[in-house]
N, C-alpha and C. Protein backbone atom coordinates (compact mmCIF):
# COMPACT_ATOMS: atom_id res chain seq x y z
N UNK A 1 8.93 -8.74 -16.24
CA UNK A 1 10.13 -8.74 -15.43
C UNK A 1 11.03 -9.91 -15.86
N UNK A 2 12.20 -9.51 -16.31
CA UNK A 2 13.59 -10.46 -16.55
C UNK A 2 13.75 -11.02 -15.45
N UNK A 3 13.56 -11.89 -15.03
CA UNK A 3 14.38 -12.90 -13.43
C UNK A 3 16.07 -13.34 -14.39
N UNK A 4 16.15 -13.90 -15.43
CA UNK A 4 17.40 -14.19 -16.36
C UNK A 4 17.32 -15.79 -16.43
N UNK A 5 16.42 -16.36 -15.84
CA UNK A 5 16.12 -17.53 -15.33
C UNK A 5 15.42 -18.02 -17.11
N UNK A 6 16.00 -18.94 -18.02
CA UNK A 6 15.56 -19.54 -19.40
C UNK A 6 14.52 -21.18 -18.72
N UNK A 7 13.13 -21.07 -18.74
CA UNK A 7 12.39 -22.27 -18.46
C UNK A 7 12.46 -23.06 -20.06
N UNK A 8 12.42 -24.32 -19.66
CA UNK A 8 12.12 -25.24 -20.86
C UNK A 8 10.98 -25.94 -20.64
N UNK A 9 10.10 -26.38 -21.51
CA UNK A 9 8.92 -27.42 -21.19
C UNK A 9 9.92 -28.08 -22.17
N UNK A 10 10.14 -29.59 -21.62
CA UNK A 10 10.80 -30.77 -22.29
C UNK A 10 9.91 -31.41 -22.61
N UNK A 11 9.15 -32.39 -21.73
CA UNK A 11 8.79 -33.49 -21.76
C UNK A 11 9.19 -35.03 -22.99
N UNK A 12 10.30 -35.15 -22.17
CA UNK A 12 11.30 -36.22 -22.99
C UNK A 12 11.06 -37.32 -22.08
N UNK A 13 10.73 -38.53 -22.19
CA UNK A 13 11.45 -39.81 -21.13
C UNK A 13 12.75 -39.50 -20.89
N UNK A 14 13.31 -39.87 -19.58
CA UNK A 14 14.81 -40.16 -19.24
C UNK A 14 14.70 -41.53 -18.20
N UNK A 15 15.96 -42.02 -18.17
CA UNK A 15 16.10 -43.08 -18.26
C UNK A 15 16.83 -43.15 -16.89
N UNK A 16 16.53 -43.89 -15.63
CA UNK A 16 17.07 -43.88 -14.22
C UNK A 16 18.50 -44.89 -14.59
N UNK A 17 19.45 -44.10 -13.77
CA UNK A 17 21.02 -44.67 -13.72
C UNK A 17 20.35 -45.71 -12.54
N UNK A 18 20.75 -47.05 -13.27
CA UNK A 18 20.69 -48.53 -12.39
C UNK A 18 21.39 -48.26 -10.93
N UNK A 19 20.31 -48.69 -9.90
CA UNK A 19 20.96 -49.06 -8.48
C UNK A 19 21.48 -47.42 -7.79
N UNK A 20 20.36 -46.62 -8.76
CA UNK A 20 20.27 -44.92 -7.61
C UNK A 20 19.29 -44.66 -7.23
N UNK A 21 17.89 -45.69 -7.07
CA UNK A 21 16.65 -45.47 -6.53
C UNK A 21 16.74 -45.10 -5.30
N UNK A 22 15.52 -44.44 -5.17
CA UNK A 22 15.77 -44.21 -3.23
C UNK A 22 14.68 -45.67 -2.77
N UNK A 23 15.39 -46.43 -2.04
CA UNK A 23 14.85 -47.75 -1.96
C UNK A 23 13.99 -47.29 -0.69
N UNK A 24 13.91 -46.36 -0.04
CA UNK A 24 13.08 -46.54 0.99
C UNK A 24 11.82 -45.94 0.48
N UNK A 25 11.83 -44.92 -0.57
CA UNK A 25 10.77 -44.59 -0.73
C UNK A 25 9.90 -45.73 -1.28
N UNK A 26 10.47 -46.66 -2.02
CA UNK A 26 9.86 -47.79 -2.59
C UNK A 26 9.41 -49.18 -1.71
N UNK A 27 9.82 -48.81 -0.60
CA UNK A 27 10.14 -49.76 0.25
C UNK A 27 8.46 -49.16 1.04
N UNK A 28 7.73 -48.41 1.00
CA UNK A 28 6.46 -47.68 1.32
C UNK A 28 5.61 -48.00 0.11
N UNK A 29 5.83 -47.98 -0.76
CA UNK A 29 5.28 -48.15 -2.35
C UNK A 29 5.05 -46.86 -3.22
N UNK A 30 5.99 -46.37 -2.94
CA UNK A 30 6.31 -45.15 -3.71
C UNK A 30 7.49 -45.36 -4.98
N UNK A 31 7.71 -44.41 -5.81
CA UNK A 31 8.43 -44.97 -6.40
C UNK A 31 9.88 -44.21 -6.06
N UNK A 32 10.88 -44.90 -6.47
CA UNK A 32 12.06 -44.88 -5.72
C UNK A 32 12.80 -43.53 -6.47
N UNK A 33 12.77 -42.24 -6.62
CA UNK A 33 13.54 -41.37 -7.63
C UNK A 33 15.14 -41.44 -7.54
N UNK A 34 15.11 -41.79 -8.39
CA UNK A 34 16.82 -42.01 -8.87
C UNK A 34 17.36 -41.01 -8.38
N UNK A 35 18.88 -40.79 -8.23
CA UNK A 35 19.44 -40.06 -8.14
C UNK A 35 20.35 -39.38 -9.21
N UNK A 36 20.45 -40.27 -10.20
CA UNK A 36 20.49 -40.01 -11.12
C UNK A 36 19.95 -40.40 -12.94
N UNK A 37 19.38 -39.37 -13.73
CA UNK A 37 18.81 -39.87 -14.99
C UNK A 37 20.02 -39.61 -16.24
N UNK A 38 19.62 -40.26 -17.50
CA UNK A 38 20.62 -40.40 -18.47
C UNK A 38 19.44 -39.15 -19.43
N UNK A 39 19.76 -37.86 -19.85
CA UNK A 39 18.41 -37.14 -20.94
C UNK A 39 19.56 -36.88 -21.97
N UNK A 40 19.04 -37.28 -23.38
CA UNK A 40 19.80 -36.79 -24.47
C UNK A 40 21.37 -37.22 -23.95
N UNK A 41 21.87 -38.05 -23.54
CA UNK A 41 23.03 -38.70 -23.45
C UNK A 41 23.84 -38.07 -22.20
N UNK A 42 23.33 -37.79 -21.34
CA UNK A 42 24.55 -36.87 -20.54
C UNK A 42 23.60 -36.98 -19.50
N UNK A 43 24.32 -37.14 -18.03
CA UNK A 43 24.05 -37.40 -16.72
C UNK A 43 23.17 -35.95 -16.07
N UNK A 44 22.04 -36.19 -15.29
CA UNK A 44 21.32 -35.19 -14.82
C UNK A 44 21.42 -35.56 -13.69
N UNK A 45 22.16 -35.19 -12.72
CA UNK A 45 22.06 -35.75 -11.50
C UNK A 45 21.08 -35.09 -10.30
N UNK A 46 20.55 -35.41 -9.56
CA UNK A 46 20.04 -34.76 -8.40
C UNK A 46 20.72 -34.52 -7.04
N UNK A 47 20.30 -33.21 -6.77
CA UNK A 47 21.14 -32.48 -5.41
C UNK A 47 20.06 -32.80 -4.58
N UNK A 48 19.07 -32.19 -4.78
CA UNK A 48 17.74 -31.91 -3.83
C UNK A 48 16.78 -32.01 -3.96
N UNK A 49 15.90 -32.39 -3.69
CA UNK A 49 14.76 -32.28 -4.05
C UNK A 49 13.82 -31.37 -3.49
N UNK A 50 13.13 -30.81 -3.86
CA UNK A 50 12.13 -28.94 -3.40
C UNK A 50 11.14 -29.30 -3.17
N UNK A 51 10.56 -30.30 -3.44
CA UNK A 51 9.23 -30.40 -3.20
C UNK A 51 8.40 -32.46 -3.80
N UNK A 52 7.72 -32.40 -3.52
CA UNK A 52 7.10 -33.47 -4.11
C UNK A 52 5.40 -33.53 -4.08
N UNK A 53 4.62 -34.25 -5.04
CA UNK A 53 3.15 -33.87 -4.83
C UNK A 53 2.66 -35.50 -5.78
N UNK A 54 1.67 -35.79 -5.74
CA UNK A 54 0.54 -36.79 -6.67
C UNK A 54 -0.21 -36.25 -7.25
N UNK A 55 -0.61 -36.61 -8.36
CA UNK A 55 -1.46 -36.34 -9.51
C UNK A 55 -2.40 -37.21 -9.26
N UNK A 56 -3.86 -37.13 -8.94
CA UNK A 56 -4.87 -38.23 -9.01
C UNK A 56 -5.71 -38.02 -10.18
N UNK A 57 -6.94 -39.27 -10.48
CA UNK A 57 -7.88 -39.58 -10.97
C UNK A 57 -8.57 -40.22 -10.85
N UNK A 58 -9.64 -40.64 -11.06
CA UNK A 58 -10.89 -41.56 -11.11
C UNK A 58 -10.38 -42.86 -11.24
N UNK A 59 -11.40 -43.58 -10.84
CA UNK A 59 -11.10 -45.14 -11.31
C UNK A 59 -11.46 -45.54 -12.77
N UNK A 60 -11.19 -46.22 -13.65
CA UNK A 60 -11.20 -46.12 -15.11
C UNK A 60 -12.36 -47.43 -14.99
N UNK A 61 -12.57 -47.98 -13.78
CA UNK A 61 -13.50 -49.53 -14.39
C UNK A 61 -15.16 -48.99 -13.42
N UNK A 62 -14.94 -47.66 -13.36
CA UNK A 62 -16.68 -47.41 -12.46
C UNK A 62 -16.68 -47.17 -11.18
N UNK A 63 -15.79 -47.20 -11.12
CA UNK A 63 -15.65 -47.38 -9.31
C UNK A 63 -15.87 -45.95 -8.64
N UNK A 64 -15.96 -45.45 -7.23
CA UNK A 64 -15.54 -44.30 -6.95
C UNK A 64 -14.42 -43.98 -6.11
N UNK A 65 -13.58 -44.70 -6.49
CA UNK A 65 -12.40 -44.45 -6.28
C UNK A 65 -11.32 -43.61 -7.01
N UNK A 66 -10.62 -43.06 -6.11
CA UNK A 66 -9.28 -42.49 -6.70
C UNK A 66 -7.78 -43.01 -6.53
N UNK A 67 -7.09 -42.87 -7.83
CA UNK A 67 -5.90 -43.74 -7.91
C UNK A 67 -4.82 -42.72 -8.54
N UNK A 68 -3.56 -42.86 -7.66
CA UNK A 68 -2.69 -41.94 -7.90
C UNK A 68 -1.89 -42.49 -9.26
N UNK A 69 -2.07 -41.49 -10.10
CA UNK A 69 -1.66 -41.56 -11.53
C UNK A 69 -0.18 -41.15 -12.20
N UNK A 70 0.15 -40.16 -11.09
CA UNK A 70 1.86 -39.72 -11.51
C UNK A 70 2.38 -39.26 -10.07
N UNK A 71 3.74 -39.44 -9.77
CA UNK A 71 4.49 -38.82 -9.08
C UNK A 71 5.18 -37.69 -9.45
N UNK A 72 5.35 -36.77 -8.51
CA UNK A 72 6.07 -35.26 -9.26
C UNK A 72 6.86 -35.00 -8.00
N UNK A 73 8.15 -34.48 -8.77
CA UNK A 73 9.21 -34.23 -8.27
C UNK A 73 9.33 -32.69 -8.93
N UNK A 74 9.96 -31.89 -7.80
CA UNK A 74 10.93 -30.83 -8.57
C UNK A 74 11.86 -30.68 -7.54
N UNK A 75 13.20 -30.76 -8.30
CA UNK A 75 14.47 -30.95 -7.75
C UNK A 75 15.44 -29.82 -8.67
N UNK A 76 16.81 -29.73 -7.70
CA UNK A 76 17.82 -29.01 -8.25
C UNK A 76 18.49 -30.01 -8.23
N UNK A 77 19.14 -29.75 -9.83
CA UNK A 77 20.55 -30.56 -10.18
C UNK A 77 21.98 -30.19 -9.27
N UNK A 78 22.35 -31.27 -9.29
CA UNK A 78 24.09 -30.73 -9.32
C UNK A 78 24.94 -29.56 -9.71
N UNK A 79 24.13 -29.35 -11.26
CA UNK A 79 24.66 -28.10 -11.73
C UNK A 79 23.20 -27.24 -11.96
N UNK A 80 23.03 -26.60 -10.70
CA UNK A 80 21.65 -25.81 -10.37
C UNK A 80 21.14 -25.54 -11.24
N UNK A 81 20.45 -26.21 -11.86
CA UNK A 81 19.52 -26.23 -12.79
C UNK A 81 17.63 -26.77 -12.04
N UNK A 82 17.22 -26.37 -12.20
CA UNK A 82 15.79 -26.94 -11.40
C UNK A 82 14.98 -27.83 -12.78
N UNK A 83 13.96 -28.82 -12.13
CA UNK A 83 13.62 -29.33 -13.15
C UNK A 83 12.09 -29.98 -12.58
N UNK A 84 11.25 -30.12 -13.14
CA UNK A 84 10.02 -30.82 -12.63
C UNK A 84 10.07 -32.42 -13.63
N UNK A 85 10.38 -33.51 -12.68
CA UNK A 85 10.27 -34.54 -13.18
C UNK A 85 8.62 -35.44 -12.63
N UNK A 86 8.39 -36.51 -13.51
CA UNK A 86 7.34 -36.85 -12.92
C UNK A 86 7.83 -38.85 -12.99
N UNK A 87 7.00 -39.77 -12.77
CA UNK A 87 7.02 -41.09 -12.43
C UNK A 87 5.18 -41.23 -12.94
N UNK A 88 5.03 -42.15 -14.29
CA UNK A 88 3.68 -42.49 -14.18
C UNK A 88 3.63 -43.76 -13.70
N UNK A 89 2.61 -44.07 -13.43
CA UNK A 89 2.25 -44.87 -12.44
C UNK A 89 1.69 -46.10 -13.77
N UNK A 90 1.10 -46.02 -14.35
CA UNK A 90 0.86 -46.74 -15.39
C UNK A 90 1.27 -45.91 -16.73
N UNK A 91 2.13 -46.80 -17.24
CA UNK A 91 2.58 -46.15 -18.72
C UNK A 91 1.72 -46.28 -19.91
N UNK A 92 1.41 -45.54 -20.67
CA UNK A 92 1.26 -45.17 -21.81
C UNK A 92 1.72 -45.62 -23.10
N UNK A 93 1.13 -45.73 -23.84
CA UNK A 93 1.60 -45.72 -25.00
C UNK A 93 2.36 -47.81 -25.66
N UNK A 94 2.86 -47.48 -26.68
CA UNK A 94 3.78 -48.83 -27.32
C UNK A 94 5.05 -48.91 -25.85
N UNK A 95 5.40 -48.05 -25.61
CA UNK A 95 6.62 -48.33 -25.19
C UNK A 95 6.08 -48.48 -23.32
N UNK A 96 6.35 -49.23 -23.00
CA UNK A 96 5.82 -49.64 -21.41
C UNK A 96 6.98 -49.43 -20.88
N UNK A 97 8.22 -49.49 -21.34
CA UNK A 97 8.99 -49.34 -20.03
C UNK A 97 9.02 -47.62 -19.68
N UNK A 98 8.80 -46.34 -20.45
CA UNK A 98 9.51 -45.42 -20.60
C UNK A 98 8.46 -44.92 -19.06
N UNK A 99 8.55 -44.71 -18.03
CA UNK A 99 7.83 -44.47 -16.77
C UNK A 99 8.08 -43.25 -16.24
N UNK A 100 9.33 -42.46 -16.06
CA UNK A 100 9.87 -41.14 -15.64
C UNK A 100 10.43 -40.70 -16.73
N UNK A 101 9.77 -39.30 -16.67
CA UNK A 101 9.89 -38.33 -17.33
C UNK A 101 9.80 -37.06 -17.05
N UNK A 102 10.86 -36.46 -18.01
CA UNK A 102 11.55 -34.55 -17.49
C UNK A 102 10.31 -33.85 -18.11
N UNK A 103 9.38 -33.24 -17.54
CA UNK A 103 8.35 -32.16 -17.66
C UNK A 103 8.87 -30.55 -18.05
N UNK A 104 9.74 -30.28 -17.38
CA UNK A 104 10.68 -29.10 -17.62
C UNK A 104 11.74 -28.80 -17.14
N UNK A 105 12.71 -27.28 -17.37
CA UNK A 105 13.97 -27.62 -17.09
C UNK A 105 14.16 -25.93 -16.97
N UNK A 106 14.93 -25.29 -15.76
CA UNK A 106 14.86 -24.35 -15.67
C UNK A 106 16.76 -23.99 -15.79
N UNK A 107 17.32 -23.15 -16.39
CA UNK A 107 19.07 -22.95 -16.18
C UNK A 107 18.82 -21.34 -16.37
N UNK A 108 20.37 -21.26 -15.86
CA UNK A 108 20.47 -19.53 -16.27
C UNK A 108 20.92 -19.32 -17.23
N UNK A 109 21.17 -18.16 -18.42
CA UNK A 109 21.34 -18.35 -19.86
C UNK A 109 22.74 -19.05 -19.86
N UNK A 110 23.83 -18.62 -19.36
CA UNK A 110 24.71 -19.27 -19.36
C UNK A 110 24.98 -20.92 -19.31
N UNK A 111 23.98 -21.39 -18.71
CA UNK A 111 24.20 -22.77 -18.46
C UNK A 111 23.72 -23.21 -19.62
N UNK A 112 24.63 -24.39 -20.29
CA UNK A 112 24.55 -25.22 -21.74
C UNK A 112 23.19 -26.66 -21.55
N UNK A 113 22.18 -26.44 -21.59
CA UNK A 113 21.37 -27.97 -21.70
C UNK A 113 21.49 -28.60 -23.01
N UNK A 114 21.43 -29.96 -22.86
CA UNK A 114 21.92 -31.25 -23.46
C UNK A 114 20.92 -31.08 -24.85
């Protein structure tokens, strides 16, 4: 079945527009989702957000504990586009700052992504 609906799996870092955190969520110790990100040079802004959830895992030093490992977002853009973003909780890799990142990206064929 055609829905007309084009999904993308991205998974690119994007980069939070300074001073659009949601400070209250951070203000709990959550992390603050921007309101708006910079992907491939051009503004992704957020309308809404649809949902939200945590990703857990084990404790890495023995323990039996569990520690929340990513935040997940899926939100509609400005220009209705839906998208599943996430927030790791500890970064990865050489690059430590790159923390939120676009998982996927849903538009209708018509709509142009960056």
């Amino acid at each position: 079945m055609n829905t007309g609906i084009e999904k993308k799996f991205v998974s690119e870092s994007i980069k939070p527009v300074v001073a659009t955190a949601d400070a209250k969520a951070m203000a709990v110790g959550g992390p603050g989702l921007p309101s708006e990100f910079v992907w491939r040079g051009d503004t992704l802004a957020i309308a809404y957000v649809l949902r939200n959830w945590r990703e857990t895992g084990p404790c890495k030093h023995g323990s039996s504990e569990s520690y929340v490992r990513k935040h997940w977002f899926e939100v509609e853009t400005t220009s209705k586009q839906r998208a599943r973003i996430y927030f790791e909780r500890q970064a990865r890799g050489r690059n430590r700052i790159k923390r939120w990142w676009l998982f996927s990206i849903e538009s209708k064929p018509n709509q142009i992504l960056p």
